[in-house]
N, C-alpha and C. Protein backbone atom coordinates (compact mmCIF):
# COMPACT_ATOMS: atom_id res chain seq x y z
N UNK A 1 120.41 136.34 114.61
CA UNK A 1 119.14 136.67 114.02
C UNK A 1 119.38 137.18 112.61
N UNK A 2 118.62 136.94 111.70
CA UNK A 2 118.46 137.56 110.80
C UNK A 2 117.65 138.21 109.86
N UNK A 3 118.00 139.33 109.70
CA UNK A 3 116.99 140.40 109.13
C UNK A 3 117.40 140.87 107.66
N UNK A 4 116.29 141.16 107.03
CA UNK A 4 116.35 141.62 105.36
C UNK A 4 115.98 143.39 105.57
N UNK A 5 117.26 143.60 104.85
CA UNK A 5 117.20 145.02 104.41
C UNK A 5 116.98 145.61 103.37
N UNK A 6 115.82 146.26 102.97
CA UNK A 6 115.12 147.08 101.84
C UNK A 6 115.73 148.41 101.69
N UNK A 7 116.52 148.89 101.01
CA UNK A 7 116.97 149.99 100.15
C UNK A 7 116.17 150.11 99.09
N UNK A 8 115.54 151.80 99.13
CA UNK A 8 114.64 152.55 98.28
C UNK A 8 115.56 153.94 98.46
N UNK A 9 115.43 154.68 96.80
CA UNK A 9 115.99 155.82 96.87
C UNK A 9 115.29 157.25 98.22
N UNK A 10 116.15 157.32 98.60
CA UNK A 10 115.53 158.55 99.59
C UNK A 10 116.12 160.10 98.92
N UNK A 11 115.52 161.03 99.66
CA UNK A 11 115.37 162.30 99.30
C UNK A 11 116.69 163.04 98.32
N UNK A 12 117.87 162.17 98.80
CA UNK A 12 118.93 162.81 97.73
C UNK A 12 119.62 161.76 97.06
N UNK A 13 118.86 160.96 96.88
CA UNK A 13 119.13 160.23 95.09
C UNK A 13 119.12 161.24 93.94
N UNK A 14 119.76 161.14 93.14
CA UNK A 14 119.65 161.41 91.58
C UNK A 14 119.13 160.54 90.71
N UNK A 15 117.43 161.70 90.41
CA UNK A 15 117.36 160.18 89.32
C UNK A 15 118.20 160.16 88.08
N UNK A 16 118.80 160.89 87.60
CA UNK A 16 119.46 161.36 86.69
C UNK A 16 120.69 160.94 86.21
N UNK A 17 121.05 159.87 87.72
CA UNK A 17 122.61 159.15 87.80
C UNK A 17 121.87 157.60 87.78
N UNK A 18 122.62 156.86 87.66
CA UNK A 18 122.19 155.19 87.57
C UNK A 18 122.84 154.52 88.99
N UNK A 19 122.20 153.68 89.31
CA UNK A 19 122.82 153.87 91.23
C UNK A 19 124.22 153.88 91.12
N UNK A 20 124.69 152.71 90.52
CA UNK A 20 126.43 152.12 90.84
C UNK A 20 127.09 153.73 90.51
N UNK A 21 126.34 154.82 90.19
CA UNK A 21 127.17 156.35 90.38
C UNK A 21 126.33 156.73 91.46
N UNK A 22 125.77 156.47 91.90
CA UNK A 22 125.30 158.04 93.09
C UNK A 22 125.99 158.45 94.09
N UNK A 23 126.29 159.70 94.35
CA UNK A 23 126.65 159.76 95.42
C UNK A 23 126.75 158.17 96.61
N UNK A 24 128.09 158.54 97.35
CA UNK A 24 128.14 157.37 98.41
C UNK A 24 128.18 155.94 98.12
N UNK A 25 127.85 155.83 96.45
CA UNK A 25 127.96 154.37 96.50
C UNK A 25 129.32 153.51 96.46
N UNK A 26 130.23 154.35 96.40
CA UNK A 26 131.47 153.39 96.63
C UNK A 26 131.72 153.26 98.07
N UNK A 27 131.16 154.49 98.99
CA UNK A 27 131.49 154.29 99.98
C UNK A 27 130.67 153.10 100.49
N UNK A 28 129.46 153.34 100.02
CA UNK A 28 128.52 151.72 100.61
C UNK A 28 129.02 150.73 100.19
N UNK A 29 129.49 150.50 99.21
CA UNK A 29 130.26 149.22 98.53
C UNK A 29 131.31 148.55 99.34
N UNK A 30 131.60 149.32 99.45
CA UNK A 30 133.44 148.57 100.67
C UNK A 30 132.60 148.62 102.38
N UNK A 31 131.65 149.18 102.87
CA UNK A 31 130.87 149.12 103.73
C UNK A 31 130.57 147.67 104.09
N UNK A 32 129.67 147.54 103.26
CA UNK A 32 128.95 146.33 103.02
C UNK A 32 130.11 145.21 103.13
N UNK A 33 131.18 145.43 102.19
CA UNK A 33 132.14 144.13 101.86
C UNK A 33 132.69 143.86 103.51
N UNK A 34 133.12 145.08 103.99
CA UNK A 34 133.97 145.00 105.44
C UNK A 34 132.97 143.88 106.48
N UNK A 35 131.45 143.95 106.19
CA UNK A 35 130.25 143.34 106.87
C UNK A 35 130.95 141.70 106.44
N UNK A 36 130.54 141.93 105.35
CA UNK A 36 130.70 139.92 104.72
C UNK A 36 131.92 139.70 104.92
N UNK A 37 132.74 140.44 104.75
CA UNK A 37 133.85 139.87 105.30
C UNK A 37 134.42 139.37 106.79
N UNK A 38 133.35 140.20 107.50
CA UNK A 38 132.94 139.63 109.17
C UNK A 38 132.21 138.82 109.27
N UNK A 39 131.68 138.20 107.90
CA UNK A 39 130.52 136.98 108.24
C UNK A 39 129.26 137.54 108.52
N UNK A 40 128.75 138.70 108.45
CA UNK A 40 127.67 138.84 108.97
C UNK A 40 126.57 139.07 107.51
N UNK A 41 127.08 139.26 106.20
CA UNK A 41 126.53 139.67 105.26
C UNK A 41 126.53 138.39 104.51
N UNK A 42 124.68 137.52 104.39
CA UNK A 42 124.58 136.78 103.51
C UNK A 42 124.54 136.74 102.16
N UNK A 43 123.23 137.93 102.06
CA UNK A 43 123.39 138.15 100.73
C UNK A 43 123.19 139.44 100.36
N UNK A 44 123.78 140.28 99.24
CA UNK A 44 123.36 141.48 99.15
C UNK A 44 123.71 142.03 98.04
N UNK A 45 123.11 143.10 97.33
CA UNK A 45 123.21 143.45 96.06
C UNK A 45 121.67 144.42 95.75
N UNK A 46 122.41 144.97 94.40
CA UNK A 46 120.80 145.94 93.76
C UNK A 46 119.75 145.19 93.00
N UNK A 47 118.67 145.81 92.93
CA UNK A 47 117.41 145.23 92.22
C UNK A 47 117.57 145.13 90.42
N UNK A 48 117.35 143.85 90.14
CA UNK A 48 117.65 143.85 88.57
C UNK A 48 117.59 145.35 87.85
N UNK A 49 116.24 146.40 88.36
CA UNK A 49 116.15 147.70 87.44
C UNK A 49 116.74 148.37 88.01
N UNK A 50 117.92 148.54 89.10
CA UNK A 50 118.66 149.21 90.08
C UNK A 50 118.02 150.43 90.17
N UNK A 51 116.76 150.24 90.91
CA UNK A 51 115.86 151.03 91.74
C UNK A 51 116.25 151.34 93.20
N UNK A 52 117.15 150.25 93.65
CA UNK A 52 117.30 150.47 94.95
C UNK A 52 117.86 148.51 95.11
N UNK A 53 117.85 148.25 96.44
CA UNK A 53 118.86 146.94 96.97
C UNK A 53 117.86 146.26 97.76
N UNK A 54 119.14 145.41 98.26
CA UNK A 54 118.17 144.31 99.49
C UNK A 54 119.53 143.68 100.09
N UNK A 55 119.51 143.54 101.27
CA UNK A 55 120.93 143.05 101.78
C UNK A 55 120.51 141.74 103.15
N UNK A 56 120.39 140.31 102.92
CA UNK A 56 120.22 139.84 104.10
C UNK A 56 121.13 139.98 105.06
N UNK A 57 121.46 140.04 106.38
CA UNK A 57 122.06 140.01 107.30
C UNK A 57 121.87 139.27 108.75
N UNK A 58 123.26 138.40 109.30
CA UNK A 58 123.11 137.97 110.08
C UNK A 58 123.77 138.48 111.29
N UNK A 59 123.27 139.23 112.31
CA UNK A 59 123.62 139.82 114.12
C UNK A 59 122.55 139.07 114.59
N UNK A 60 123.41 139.74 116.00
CA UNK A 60 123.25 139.57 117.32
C UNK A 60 121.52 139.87 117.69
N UNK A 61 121.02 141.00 117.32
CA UNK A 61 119.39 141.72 117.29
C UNK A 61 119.52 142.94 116.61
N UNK A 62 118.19 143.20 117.15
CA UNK A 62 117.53 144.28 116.08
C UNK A 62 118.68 145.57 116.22
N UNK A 63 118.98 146.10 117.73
CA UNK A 63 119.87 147.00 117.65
C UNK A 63 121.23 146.94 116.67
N UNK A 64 121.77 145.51 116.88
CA UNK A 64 123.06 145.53 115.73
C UNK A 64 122.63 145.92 114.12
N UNK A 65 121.47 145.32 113.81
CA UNK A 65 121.04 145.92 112.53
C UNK A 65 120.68 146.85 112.23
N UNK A 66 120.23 147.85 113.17
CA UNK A 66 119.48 149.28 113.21
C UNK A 66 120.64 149.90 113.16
N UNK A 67 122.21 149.57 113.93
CA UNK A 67 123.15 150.53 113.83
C UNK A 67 124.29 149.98 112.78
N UNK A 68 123.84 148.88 112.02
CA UNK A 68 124.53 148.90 110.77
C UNK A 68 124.19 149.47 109.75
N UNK A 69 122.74 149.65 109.87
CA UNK A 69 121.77 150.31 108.37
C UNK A 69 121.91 151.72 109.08
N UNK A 70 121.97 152.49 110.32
CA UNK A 70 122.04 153.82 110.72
C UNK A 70 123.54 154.55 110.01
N UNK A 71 124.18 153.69 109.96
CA UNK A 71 126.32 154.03 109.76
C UNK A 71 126.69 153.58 108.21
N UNK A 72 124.94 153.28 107.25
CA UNK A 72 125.52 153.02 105.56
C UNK A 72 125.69 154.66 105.20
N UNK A 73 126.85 154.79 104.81
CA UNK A 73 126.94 156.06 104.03
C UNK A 73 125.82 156.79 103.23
N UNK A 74 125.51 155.57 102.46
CA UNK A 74 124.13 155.77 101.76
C UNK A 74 123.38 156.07 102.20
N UNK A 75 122.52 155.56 103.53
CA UNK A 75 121.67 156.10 104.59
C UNK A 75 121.86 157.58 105.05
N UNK A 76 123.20 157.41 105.67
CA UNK A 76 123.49 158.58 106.43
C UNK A 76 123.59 160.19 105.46
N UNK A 77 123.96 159.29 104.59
CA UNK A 77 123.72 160.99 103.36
C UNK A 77 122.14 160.98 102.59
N UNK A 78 121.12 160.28 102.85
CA UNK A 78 120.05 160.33 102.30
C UNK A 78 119.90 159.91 100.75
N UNK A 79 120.53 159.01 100.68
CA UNK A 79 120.67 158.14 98.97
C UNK A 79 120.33 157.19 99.10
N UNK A 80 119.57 156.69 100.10
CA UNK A 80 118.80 155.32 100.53
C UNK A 80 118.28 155.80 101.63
N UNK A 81 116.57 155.28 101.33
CA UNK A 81 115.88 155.21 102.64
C UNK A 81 115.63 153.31 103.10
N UNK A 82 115.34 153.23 103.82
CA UNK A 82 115.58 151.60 104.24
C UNK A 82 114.30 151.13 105.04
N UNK A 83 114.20 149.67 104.96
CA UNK A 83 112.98 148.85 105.82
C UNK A 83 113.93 147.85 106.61
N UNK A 84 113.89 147.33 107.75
CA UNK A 84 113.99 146.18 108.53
C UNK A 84 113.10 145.81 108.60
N UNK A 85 113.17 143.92 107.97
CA UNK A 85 111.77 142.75 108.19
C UNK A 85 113.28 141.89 109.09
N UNK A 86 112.72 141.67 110.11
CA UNK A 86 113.06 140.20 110.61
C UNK A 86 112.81 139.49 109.68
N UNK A 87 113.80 138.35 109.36
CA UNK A 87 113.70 137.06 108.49
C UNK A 87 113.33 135.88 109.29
N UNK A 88 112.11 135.58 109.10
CA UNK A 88 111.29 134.29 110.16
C UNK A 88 112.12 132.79 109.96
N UNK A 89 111.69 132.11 110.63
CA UNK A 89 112.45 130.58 110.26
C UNK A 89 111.67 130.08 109.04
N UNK A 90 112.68 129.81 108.41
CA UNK A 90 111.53 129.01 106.96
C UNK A 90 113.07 127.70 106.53
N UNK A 91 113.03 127.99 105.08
CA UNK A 91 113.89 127.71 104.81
C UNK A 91 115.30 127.78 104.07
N UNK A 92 116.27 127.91 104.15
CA UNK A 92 117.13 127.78 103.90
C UNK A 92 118.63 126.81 103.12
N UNK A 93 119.30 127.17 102.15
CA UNK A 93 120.02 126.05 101.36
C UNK A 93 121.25 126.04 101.88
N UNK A 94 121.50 127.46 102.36
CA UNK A 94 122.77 127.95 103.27
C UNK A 94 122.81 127.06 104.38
N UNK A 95 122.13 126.89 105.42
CA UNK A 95 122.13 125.55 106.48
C UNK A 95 121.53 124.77 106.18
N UNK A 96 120.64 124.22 105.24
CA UNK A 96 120.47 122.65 104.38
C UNK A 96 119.05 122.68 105.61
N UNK A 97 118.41 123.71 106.01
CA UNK A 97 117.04 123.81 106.87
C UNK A 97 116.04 123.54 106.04
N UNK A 98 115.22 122.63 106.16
CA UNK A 98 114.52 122.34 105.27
C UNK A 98 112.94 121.91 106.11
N UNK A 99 111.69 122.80 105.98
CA UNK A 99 111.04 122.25 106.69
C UNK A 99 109.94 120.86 106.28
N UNK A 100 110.02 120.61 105.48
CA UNK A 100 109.84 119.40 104.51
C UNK A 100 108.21 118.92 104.38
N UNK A 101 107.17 120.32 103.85
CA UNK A 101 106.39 120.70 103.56
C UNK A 101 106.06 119.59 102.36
N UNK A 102 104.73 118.87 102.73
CA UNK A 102 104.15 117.45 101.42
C UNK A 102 102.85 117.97 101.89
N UNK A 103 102.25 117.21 101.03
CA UNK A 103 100.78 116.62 101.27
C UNK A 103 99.89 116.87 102.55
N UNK A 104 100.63 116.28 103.31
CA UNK A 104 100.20 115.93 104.95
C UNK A 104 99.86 117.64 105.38
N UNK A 105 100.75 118.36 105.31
CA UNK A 105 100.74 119.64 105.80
C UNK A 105 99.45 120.56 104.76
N UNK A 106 99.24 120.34 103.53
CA UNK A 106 98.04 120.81 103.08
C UNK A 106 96.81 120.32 103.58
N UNK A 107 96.71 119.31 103.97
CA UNK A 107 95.64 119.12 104.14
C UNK A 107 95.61 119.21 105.53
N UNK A 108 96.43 119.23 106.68
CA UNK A 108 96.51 119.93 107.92
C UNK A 108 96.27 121.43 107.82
N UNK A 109 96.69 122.10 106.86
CA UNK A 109 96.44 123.80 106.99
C UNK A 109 94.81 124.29 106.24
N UNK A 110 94.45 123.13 105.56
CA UNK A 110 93.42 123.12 105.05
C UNK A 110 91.96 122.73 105.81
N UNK A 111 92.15 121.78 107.10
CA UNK A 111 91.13 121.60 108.11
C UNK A 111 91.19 122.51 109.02
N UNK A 112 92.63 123.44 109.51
CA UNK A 112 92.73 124.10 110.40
C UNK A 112 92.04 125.39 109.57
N UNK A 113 92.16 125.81 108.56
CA UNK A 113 91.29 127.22 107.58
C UNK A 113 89.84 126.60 107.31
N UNK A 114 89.60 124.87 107.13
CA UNK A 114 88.03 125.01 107.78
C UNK A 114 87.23 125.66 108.82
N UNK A 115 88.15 124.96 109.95
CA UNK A 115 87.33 125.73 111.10
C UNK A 115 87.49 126.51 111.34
N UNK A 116 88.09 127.69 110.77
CA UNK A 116 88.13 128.90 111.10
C UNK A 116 87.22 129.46 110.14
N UNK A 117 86.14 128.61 109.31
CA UNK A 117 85.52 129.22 108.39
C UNK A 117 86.65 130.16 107.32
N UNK A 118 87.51 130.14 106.81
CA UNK A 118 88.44 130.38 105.49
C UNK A 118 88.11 129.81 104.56
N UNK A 119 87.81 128.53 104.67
CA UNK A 119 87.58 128.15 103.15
C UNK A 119 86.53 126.85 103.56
């Protein structure tokens, strides 16, 4: 399964430091790497204004992700507060998943939002 992880500064950020210094972030750094290096870390990194991150990840369920984001240093010392979204099936370039969305499908989503009175 895979789920997207939202990193936002929590209660003991410094705004005063720029992330790649805050507290814990080296320890999250080699964290994270030990993950991708198990294959489980697709993609991950900070927000262009390094406000905070986003890390996709691929486990087993929700518990494996709840106790990987519970054991980030960053977390656990309060220098990131965090969101879990399940990542739905869509598409993907990583497995070449492609749901191959034309024409046909607008105007299928477009009679089905008729009768529902939408549009």
């Amino acid at each position: 399964m895979r789920f997207l992880i939202l990193l936002a500064p929590g209660e003991n950020w410094r705004d005063d430091v720029v992330l790649h210094n805050q507290p814990f972030m080296p320890e999250h750094a080699v964290y994270v790497q030990e993950a991708y290096l198990q294959g489980k870390i697709i993609l991950a990194g900070p927000y262009e204004d390094l406000t905070g991150g986003a890390i996709v990840i691929d486990v087993e369920n929700k518990d494996d992700v709840q106790g990987f984001v519970e054991n980030d240093p960053t977390v656990k010392n309060g220098i990131f507060t965090y969101q879990i979204k399940r990542w739905g099936e869509g598409m993907s370039k990583f497995e070449n998943i492609s749901p191959n969305f034309d024409q046909r499908y607008i105007d299928y989503k477009h009679k089905v939002q008729k009768e529902l009175n939408i549009i």
